[in-house]
C-alpha atoms as a PDB file:
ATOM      1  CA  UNK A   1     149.408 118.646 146.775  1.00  0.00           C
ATOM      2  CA  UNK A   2     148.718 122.023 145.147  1.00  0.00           C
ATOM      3  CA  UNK A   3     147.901 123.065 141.764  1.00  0.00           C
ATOM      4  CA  UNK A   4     151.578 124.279 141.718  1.00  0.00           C
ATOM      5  CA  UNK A   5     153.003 120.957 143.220  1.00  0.00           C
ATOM      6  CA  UNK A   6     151.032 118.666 140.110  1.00  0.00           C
ATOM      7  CA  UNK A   7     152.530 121.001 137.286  1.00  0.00           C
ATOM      8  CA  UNK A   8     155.763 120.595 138.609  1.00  0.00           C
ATOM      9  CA  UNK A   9     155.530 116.921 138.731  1.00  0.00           C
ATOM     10  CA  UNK A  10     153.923 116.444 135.563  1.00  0.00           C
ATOM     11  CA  UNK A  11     157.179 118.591 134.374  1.00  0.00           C
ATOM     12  CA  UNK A  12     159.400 116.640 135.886  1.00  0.00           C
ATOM     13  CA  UNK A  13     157.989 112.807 134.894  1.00  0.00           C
ATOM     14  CA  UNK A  14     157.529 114.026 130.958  1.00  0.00           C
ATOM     15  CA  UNK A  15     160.463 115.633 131.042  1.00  0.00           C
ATOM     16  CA  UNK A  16     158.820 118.614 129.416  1.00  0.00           C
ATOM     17  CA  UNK A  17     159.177 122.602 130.023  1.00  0.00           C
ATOM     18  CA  UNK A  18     157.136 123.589 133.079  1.00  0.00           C
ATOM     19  CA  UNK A  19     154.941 125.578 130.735  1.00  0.00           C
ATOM     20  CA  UNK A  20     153.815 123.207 128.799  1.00  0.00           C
ATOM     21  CA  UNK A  21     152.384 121.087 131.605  1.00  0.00           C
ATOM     22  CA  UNK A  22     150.810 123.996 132.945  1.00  0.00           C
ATOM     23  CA  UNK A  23     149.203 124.188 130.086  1.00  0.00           C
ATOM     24  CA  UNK A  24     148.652 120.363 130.154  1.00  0.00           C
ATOM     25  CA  UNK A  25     147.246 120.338 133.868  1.00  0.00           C
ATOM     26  CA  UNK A  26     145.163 123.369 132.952  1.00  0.00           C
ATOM     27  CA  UNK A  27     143.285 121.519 130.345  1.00  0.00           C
ATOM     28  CA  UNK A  28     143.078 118.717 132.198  1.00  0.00           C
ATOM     29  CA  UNK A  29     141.577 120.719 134.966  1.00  0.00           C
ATOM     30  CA  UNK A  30     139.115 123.131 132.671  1.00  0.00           C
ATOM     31  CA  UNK A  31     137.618 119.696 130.739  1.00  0.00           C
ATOM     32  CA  UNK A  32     137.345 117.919 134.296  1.00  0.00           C
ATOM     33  CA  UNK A  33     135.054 121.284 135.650  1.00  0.00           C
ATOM     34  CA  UNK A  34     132.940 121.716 132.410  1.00  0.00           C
ATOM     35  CA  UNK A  35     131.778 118.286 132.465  1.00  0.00           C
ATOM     36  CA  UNK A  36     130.542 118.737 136.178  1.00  0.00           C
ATOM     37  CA  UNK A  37     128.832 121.804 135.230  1.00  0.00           C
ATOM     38  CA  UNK A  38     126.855 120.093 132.605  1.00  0.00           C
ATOM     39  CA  UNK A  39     126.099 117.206 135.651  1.00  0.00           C
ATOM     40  CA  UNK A  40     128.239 114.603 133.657  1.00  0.00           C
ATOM     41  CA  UNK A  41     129.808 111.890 136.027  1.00  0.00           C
ATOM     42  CA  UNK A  42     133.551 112.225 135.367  1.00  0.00           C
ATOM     43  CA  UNK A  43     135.550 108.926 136.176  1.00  0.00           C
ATOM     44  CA  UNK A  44     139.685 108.516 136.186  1.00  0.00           C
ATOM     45  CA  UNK A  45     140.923 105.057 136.272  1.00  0.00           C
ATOM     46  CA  UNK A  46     142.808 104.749 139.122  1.00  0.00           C
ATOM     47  CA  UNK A  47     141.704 108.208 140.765  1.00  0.00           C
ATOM     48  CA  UNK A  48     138.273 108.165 141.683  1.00  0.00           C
ATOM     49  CA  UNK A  49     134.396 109.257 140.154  1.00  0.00           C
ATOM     50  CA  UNK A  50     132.859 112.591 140.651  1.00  0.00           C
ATOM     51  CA  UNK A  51     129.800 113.947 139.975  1.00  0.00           C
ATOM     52  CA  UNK A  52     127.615 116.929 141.451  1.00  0.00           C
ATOM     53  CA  UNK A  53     124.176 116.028 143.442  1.00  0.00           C
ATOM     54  CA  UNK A  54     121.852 117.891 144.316  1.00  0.00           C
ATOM     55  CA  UNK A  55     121.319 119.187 148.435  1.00  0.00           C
ATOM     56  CA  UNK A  56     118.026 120.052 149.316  1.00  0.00           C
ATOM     57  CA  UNK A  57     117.010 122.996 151.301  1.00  0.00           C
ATOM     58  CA  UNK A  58     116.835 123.147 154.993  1.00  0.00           C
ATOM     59  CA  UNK A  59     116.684 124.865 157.975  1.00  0.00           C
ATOM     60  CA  UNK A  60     120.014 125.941 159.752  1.00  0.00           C
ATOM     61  CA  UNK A  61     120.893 127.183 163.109  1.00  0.00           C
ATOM     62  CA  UNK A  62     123.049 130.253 163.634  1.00  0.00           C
ATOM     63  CA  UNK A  63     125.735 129.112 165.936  1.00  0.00           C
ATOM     64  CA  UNK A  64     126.024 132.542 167.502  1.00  0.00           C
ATOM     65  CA  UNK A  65     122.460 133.779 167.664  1.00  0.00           C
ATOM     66  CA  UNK A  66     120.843 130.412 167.276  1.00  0.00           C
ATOM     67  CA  UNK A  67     117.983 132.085 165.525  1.00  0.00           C
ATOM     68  CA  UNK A  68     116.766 129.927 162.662  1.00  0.00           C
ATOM     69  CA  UNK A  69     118.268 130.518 159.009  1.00  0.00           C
ATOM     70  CA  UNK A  70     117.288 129.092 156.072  1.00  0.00           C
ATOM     71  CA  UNK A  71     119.289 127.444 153.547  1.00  0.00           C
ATOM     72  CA  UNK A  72     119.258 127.389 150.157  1.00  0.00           C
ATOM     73  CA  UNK A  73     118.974 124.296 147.831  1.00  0.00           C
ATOM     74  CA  UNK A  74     122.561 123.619 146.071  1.00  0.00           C
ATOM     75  CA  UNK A  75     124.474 121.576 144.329  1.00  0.00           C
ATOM     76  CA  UNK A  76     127.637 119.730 145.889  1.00  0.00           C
ATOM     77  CA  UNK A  77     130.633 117.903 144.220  1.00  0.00           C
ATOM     78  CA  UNK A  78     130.755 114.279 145.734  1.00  0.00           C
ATOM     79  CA  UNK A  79     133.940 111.980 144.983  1.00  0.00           C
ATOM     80  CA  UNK A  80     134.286 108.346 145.631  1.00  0.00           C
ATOM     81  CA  UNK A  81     137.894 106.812 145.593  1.00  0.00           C
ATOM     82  CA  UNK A  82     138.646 103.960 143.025  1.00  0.00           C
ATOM     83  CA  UNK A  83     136.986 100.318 143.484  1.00  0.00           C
ATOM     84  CA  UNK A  84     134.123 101.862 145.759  1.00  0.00           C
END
């Protein structure tokens, strides 16, 4: 499902103009991404928990050269479905 696909289903079950739920899912979307920035753990009822960890670095292999690349510590969004 795209970005697209919720607003028009969000449209559709409110029974409100498809601009308003864009703004709606929008919102929804931009609160949701702000929290992970700040490392909050977001959880939806029904939907699942995310949360960003961090990923150490490491050394990586160049598939093509197979010379030895380093990588970079990051962060990574994790997501665990509901009741797990």
């Amino acid at each position: 499902m795209t970005k697209a696909d919720l607003i028009e289903e969000v449209s559709r079950a409110v029974a409100i103009p498809r601009k308003d739920s864009e703004l709606i899912v929008d919102a929804i979307l931009d609160t949701i991404g702000r929290a992970l920035r700040r490392a909050d753990k977001v959880e939806v009822g029904g939907f699942g928990r995310f949360r960003m960890r961090p990923r150490r670095s490491r050394v990586g292999r160049n598939p093509k050269t197979c010379a030895s690349v380093e990588v970079p510590a990051k962060k990574m969004l994790t997501s665990r479905p509901p009741g797990s």
